[in-house]
PDB file of N, CA and C in Angstrom:
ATOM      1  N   UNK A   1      50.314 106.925-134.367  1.00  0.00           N
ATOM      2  CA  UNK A   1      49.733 108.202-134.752  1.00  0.00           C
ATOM      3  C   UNK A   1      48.435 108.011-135.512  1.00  0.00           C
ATOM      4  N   UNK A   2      48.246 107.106-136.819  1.00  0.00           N
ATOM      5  CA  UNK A   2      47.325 106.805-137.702  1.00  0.00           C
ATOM      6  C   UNK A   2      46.384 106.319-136.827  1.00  0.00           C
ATOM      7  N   UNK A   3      46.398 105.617-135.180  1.00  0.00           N
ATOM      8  CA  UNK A   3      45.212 104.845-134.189  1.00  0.00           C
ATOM      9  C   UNK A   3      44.394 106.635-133.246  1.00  0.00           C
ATOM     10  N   UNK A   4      45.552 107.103-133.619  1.00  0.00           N
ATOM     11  CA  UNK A   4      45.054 108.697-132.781  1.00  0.00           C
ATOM     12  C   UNK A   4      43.904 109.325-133.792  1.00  0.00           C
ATOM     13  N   UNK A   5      44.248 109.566-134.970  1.00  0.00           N
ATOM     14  CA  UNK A   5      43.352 110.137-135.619  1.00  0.00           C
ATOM     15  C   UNK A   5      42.309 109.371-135.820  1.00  0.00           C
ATOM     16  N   UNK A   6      42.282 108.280-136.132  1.00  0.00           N
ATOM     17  CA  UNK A   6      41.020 107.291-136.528  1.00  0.00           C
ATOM     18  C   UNK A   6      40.135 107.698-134.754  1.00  0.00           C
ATOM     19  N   UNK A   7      40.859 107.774-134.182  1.00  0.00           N
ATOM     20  CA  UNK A   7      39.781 107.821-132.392  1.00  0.00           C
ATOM     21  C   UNK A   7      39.494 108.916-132.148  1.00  0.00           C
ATOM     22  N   UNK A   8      40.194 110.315-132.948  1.00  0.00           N
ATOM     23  CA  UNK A   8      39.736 111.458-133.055  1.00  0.00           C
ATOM     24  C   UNK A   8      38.158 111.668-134.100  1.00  0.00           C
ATOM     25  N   UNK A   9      38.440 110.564-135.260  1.00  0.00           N
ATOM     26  CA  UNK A   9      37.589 111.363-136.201  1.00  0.00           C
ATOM     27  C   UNK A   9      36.441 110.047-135.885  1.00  0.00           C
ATOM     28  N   UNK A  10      36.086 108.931-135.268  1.00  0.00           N
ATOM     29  CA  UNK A  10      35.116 108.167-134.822  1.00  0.00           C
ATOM     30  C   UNK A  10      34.287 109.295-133.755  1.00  0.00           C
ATOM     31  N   UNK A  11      35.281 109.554-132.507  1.00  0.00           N
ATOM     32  CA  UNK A  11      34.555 110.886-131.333  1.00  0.00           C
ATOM     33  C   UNK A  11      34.022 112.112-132.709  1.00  0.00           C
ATOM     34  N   UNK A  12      34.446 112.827-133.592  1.00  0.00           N
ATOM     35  CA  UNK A  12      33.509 113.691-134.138  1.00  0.00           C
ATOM     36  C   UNK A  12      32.694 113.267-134.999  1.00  0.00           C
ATOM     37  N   UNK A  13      32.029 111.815-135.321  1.00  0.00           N
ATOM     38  CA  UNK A  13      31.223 111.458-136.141  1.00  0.00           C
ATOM     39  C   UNK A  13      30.061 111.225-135.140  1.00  0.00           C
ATOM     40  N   UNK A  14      30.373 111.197-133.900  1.00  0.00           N
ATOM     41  CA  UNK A  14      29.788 110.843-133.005  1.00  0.00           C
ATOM     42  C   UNK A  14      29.202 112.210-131.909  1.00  0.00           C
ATOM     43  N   UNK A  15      30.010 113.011-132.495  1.00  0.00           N
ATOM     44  CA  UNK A  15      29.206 114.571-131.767  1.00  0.00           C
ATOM     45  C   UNK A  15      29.427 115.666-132.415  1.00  0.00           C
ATOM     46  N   UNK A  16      28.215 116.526-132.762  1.00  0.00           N
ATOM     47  CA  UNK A  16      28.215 117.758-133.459  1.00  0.00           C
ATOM     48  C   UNK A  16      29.095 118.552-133.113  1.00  0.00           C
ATOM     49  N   UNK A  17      29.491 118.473-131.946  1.00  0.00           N
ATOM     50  CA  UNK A  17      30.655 119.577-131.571  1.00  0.00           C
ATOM     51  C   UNK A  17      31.343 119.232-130.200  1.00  0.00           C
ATOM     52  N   UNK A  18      32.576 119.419-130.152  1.00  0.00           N
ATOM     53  CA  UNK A  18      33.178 119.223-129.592  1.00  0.00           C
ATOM     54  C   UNK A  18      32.790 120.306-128.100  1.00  0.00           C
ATOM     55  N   UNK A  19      32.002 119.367-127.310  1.00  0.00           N
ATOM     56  CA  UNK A  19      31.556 120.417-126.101  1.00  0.00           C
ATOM     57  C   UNK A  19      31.014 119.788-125.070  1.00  0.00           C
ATOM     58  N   UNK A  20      31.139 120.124-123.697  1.00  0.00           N
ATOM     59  CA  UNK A  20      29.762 119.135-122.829  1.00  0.00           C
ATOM     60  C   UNK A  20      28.890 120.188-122.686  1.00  0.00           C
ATOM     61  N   UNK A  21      27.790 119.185-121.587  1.00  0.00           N
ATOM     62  CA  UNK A  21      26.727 120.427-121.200  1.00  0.00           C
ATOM     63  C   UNK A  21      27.413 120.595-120.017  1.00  0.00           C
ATOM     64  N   UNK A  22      26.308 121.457-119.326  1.00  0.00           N
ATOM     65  CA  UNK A  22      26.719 122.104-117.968  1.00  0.00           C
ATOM     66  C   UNK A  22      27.449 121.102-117.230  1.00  0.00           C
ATOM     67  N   UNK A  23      26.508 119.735-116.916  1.00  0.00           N
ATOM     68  CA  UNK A  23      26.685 119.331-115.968  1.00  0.00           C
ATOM     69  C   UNK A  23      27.532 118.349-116.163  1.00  0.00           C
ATOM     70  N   UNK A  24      28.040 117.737-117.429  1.00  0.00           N
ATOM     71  CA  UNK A  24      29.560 117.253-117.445  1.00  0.00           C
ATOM     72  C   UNK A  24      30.542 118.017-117.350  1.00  0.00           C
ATOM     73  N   UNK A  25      30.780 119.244-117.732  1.00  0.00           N
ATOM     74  CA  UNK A  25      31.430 119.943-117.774  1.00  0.00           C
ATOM     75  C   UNK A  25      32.162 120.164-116.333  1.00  0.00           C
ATOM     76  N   UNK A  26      31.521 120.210-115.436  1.00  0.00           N
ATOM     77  CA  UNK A  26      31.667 121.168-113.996  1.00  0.00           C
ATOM     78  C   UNK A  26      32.542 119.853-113.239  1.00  0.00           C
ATOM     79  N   UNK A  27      32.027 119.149-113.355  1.00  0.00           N
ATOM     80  CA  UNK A  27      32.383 117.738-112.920  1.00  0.00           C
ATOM     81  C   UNK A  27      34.281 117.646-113.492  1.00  0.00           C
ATOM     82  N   UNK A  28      33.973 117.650-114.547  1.00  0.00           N
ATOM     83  CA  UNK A  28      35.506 117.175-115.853  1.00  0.00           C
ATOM     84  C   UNK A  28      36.169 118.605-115.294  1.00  0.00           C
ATOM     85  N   UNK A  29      36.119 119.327-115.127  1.00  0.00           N
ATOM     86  CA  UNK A  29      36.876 120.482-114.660  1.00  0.00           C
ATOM     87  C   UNK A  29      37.713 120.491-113.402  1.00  0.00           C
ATOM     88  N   UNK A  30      36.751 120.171-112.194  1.00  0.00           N
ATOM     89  CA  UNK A  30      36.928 119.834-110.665  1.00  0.00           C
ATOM     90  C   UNK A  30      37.895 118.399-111.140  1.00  0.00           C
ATOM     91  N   UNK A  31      37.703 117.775-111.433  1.00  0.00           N
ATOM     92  CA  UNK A  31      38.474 116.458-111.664  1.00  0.00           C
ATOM     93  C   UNK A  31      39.913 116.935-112.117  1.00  0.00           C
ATOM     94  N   UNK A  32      40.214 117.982-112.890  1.00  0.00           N
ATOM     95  CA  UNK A  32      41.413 118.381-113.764  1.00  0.00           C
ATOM     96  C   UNK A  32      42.584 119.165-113.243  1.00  0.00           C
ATOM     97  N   UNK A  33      41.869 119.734-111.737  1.00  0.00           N
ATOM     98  CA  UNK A  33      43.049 120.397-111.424  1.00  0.00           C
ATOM     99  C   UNK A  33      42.518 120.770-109.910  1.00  0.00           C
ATOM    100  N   UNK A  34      42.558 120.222-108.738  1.00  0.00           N
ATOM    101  CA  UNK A  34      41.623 120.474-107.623  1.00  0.00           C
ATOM    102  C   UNK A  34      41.967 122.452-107.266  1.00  0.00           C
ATOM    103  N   UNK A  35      43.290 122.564-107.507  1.00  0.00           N
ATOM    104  CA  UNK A  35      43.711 123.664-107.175  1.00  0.00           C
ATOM    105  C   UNK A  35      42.424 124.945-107.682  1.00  0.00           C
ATOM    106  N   UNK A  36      41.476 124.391-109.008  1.00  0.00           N
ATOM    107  CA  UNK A  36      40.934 125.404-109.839  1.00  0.00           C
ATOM    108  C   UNK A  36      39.337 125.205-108.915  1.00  0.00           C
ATOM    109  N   UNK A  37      38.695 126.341-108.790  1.00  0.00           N
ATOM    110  CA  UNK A  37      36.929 126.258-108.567  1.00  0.00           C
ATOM    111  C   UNK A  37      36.212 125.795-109.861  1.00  0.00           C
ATOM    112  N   UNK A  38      35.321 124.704-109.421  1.00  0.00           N
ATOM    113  CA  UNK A  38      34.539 124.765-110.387  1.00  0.00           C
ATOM    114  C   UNK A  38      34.134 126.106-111.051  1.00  0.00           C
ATOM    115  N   UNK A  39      33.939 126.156-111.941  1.00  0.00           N
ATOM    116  CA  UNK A  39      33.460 127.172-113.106  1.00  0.00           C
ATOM    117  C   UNK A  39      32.077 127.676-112.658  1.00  0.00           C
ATOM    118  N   UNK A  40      31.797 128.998-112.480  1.00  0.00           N
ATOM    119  CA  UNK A  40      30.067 129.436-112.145  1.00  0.00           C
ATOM    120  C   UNK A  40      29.204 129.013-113.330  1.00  0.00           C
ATOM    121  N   UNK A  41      28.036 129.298-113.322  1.00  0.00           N
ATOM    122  CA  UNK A  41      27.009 129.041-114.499  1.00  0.00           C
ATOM    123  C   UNK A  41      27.517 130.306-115.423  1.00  0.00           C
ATOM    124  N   UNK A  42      27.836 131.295-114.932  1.00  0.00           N
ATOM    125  CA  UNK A  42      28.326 132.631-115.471  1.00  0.00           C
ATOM    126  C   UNK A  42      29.342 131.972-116.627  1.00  0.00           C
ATOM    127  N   UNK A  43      30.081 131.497-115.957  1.00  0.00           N
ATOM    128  CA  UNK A  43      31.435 131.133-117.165  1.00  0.00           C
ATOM    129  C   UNK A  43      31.306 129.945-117.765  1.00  0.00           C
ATOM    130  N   UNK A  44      30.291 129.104-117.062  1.00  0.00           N
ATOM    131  CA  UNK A  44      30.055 128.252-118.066  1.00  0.00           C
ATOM    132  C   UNK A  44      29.201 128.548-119.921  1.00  0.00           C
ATOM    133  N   UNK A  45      27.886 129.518-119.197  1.00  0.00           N
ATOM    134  CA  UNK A  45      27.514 130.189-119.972  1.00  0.00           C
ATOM    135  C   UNK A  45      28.342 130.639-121.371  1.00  0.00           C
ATOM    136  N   UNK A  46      29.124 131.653-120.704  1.00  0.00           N
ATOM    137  CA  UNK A  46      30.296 131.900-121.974  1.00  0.00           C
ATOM    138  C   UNK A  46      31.443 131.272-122.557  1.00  0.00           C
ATOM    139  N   UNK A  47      30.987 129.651-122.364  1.00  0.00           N
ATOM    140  CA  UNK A  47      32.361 128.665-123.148  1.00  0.00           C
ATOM    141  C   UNK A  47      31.539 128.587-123.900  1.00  0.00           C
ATOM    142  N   UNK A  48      32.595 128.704-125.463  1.00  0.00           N
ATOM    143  CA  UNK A  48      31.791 128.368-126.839  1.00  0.00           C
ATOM    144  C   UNK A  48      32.259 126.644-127.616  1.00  0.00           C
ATOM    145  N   UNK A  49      31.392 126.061-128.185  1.00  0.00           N
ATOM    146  CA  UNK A  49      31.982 124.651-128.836  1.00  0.00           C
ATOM    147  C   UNK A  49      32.554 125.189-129.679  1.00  0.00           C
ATOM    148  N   UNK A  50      33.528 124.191-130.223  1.00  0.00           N
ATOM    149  CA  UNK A  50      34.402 124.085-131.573  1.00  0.00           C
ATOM    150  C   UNK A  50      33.373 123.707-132.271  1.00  0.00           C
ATOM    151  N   UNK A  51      33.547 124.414-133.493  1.00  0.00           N
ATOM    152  CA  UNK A  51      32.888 123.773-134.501  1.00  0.00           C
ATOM    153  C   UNK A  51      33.431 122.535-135.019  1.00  0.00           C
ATOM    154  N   UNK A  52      32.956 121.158-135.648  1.00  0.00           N
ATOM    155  CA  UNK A  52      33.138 120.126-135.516  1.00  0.00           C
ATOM    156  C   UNK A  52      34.112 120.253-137.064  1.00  0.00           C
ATOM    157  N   UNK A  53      34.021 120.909-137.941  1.00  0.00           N
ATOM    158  CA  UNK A  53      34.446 121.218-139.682  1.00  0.00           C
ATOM    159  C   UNK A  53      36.180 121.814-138.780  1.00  0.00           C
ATOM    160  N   UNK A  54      36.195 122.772-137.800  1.00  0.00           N
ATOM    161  CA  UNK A  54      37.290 123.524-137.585  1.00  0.00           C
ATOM    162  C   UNK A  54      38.034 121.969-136.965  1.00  0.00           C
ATOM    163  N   UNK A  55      37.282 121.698-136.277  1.00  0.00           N
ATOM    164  CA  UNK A  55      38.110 120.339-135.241  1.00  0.00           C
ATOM    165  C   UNK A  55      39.020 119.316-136.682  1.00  0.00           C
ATOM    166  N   UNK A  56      38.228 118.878-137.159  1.00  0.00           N
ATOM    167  CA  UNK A  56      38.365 118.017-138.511  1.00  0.00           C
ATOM    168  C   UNK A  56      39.737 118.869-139.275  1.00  0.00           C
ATOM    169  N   UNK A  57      39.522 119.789-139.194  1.00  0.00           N
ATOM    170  CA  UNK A  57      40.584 120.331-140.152  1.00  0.00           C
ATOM    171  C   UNK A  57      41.784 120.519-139.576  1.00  0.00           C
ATOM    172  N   UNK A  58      42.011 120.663-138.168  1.00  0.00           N
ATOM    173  CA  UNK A  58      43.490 120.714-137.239  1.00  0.00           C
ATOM    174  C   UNK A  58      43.439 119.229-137.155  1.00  0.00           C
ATOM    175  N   UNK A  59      42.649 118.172-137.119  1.00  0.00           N
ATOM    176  CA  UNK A  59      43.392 116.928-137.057  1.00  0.00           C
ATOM    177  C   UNK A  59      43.989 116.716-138.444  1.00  0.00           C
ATOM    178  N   UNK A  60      43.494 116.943-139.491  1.00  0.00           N
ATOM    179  CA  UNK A  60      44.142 116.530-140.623  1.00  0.00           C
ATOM    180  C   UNK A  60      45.876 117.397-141.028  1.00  0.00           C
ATOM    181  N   UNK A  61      45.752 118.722-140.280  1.00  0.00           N
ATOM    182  CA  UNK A  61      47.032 119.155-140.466  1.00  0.00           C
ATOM    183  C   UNK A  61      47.034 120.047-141.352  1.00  0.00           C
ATOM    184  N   UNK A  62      45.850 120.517-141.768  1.00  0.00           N
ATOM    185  CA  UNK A  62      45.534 121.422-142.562  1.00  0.00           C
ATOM    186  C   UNK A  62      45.188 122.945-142.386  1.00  0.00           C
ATOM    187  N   UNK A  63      46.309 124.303-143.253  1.00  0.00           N
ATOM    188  CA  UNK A  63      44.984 125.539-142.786  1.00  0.00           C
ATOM    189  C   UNK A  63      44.146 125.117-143.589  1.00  0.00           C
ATOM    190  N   UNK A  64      43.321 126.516-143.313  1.00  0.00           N
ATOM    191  CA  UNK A  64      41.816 126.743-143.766  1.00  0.00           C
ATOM    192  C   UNK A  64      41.925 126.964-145.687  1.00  0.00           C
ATOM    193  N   UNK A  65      42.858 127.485-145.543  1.00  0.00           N
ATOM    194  CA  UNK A  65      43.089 127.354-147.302  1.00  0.00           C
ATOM    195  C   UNK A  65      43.635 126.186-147.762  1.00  0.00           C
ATOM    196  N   UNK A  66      44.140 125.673-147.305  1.00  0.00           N
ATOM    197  CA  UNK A  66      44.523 124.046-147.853  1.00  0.00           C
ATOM    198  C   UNK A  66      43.281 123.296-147.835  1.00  0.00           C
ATOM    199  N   UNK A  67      42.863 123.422-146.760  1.00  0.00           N
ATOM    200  CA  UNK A  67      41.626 122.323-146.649  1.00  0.00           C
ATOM    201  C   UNK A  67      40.239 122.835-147.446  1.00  0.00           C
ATOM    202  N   UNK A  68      40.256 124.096-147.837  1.00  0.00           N
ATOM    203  CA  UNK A  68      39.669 124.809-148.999  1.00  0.00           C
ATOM    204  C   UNK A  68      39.407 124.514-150.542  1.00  0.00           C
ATOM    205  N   UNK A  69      41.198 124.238-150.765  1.00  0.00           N
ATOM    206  CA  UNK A  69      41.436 124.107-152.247  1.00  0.00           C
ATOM    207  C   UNK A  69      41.030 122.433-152.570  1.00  0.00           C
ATOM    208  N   UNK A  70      41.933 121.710-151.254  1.00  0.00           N
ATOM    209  CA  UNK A  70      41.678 120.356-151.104  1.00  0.00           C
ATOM    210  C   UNK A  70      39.898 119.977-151.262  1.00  0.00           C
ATOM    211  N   UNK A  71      39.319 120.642-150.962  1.00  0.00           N
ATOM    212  CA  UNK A  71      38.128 119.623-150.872  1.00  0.00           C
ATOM    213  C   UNK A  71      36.940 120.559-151.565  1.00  0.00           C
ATOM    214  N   UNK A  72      37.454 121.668-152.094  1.00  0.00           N
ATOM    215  CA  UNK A  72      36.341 122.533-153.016  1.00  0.00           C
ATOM    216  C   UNK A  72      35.429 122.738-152.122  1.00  0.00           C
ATOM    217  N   UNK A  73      35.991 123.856-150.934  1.00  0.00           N
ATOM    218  CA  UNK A  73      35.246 124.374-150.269  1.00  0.00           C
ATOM    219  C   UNK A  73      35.246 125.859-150.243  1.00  0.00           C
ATOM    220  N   UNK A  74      34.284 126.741-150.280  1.00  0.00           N
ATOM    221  CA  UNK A  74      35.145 128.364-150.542  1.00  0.00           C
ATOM    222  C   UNK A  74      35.680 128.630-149.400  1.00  0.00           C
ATOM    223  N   UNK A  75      36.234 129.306-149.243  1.00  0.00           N
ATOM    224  CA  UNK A  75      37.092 130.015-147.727  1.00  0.00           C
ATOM    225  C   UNK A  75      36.420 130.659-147.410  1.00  0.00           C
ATOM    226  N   UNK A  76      35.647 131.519-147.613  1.00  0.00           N
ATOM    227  CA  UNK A  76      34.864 132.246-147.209  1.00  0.00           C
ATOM    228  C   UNK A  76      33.374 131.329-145.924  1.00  0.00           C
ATOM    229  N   UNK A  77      32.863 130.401-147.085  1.00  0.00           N
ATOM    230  CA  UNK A  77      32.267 129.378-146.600  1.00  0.00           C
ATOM    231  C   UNK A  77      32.749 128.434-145.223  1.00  0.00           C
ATOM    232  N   UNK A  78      33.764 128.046-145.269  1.00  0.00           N
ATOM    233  CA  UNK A  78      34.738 127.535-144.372  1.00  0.00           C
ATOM    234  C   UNK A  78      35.011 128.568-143.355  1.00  0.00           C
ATOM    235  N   UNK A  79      35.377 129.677-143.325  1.00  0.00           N
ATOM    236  CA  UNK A  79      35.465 130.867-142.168  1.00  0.00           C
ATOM    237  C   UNK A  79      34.165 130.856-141.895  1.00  0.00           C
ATOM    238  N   UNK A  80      32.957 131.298-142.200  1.00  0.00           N
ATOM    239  CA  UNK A  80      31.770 130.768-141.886  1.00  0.00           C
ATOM    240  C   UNK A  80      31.697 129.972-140.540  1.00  0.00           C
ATOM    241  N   UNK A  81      31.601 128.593-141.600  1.00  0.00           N
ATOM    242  CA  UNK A  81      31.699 127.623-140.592  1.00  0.00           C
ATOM    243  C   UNK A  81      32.107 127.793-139.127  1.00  0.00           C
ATOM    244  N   UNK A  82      34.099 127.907-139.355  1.00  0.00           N
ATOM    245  CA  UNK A  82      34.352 127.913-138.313  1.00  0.00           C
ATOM    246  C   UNK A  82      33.773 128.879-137.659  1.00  0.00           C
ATOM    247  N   UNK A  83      33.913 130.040-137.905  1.00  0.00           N
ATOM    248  CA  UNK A  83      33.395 131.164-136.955  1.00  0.00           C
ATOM    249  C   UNK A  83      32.133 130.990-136.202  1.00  0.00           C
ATOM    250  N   UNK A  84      31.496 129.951-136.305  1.00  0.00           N
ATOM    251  CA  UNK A  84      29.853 129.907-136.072  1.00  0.00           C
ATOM    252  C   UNK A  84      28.825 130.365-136.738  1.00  0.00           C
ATOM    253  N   UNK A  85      29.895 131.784-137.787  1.00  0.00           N
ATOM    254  CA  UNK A  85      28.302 132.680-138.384  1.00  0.00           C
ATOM    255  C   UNK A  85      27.510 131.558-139.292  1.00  0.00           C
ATOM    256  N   UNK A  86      27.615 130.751-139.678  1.00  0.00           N
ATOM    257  CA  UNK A  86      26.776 130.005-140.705  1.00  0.00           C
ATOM    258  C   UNK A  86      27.137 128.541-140.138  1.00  0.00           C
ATOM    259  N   UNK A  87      25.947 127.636-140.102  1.00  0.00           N
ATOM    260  CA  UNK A  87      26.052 126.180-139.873  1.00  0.00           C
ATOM    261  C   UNK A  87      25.947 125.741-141.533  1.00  0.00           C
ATOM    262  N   UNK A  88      27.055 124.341-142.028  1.00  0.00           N
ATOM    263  CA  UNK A  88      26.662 123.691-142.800  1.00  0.00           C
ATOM    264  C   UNK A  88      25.098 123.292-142.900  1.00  0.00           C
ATOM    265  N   UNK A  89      24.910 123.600-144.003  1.00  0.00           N
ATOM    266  CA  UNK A  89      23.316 123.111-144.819  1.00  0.00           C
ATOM    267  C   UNK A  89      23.638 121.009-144.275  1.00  0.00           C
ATOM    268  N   UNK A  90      22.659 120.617-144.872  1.00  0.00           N
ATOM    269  CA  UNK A  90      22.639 119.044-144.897  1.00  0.00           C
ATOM    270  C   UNK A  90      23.711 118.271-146.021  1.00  0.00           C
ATOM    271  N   UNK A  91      23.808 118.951-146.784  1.00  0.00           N
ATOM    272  CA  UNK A  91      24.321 118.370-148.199  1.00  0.00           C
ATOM    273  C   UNK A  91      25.948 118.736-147.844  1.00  0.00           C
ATOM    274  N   UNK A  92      26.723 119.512-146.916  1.00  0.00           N
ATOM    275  CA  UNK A  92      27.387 120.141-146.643  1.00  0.00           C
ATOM    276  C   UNK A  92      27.926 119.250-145.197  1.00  0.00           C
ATOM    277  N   UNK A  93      27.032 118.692-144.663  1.00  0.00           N
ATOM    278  CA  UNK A  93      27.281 118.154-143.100  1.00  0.00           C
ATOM    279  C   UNK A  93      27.561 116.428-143.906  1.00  0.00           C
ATOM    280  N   UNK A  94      26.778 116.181-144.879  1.00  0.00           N
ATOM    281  CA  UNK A  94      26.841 114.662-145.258  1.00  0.00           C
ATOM    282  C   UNK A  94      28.620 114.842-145.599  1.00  0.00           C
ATOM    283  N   UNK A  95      28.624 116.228-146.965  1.00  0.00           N
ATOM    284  CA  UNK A  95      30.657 116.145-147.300  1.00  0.00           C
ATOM    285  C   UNK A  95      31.690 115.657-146.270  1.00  0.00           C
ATOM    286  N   UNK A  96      31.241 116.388-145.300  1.00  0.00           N
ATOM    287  CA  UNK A  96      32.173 116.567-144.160  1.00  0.00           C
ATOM    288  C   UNK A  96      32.490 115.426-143.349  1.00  0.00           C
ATOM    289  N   UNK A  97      31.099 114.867-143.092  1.00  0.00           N
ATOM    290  CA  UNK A  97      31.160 113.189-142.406  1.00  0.00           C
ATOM    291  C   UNK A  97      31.772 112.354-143.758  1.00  0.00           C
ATOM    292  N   UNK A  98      32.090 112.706-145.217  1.00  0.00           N
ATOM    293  CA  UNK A  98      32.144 111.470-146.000  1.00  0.00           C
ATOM    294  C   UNK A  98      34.290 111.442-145.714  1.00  0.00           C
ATOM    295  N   UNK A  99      34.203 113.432-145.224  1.00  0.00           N
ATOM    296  CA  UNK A  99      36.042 113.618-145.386  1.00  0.00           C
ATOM    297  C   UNK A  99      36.442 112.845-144.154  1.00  0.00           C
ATOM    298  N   UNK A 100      35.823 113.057-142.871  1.00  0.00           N
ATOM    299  CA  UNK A 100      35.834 112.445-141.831  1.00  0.00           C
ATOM    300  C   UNK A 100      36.258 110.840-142.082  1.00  0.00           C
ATOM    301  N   UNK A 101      35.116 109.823-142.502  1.00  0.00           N
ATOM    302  CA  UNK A 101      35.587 108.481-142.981  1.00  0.00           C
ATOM    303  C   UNK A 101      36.657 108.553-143.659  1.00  0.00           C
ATOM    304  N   UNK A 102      36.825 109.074-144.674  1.00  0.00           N
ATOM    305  CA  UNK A 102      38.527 108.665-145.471  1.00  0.00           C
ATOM    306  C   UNK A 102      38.276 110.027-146.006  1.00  0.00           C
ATOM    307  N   UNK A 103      39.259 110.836-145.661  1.00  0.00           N
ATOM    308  CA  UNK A 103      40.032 112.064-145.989  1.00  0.00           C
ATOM    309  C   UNK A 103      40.707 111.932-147.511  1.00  0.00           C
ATOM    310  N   UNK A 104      41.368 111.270-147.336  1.00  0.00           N
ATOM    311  CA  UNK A 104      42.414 111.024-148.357  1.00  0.00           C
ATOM    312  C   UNK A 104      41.501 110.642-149.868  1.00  0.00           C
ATOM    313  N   UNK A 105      40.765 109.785-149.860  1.00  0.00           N
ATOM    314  CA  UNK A 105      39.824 109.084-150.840  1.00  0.00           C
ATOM    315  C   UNK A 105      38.809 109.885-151.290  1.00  0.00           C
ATOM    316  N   UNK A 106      38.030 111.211-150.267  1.00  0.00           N
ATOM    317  CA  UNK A 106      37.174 112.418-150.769  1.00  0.00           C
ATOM    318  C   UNK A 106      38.533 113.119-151.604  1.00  0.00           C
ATOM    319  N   UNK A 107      39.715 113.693-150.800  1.00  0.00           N
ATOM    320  CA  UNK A 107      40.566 114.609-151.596  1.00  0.00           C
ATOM    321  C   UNK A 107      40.790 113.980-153.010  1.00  0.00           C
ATOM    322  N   UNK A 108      40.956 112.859-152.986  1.00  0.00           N
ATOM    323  CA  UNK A 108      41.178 112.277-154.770  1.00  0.00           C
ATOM    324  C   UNK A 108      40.554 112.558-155.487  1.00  0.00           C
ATOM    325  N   UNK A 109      39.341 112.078-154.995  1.00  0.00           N
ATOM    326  CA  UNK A 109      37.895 112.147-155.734  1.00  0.00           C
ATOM    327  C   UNK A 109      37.548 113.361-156.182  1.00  0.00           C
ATOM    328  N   UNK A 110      37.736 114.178-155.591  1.00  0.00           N
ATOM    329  CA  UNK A 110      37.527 115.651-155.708  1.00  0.00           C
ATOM    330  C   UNK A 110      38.457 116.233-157.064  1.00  0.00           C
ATOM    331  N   UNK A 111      39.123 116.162-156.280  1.00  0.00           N
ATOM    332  CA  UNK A 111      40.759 116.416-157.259  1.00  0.00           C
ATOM    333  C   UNK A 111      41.298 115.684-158.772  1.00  0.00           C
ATOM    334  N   UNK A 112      40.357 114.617-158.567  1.00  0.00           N
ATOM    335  CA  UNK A 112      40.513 113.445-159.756  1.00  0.00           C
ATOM    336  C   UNK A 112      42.067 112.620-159.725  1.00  0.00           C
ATOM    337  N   UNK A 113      42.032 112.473-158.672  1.00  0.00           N
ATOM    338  CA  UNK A 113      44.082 111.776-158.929  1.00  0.00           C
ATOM    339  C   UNK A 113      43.386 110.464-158.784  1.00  0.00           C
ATOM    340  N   UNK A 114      43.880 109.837-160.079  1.00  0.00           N
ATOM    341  CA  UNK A 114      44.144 108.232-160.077  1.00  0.00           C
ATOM    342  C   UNK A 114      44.349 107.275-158.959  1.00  0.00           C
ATOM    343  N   UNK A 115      43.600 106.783-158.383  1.00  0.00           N
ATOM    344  CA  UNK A 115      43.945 106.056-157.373  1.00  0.00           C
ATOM    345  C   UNK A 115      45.741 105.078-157.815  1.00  0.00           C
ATOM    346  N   UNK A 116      46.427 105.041-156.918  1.00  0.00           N
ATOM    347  CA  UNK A 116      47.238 103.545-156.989  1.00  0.00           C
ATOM    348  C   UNK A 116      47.063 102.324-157.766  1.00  0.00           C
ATOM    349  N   UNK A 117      48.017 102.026-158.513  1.00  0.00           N
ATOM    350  CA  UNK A 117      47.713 100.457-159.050  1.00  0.00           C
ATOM    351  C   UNK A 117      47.878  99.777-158.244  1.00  0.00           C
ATOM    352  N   UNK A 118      46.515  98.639-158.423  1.00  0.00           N
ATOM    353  CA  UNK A 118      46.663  97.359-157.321  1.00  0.00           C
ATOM    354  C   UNK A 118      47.593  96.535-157.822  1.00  0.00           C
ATOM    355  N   UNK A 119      48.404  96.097-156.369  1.00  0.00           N
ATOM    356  CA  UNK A 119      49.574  95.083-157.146  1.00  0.00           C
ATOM    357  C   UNK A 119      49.175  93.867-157.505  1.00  0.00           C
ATOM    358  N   UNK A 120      49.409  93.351-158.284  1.00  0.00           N
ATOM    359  CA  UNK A 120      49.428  92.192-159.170  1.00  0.00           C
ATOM    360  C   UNK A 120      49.111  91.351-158.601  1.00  0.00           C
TER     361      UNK A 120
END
């Protein structure tokens, strides 16, 4: 499980959003189910990306208010996000790539919990 998420959160450090363009897309579709037509430009048009903050937060197992309180983000800000109406600023996209690398080690930090004693 712990090799799934690490290959989940390497693929979103590695793309703003979880999406292709047209022309992977049409391709990865036809490949997925012959029974289905490729997709028109029409409907391709109207597929929207995940936002990459919403993606991050269903791998960790988190709602939007957990992952809120956890990492001193407002909810409001975070609905934002996900929703599309507002893109993270820069200072906001760096947080997110630092929760991405170690989740667990931003939530401490944040939170102030004592790391573990190293054993002896």
């Amino acid at each position: 499980m712990k090799g799934d998420v690490l290959t989940v959160k390497m693929n979103l450090m590695s793309n703003a959003t979880v999406a292709f363009t047209r022309k992977q897309a049409a391709p990865a579709i036809r490949n997925y189910d012959d029974d289905l037509p490729p997709m028109t430009e029409e409907e391709l048009s109207k597929v929207k990306a995940v936002p990459r903050v919403k993606t991050l937060r269903r791998v960790l197992k988190l709602t939007q208010e957990e992952f809120s309180k956890r990492y001193g983000i407002p909810l409001g800000t975070l609905r934002d996000w996900e929703q599309g109406a507002k893109e993270p600023d820069t200072t906001a996209k760096s947080y997110i790539r630092a929760i991405m690398g170690d989740a667990e080690a931003v939530a401490m930090a944040y939170l102030r919990i004592p790391p573990a004693p190293l054993p002896d």
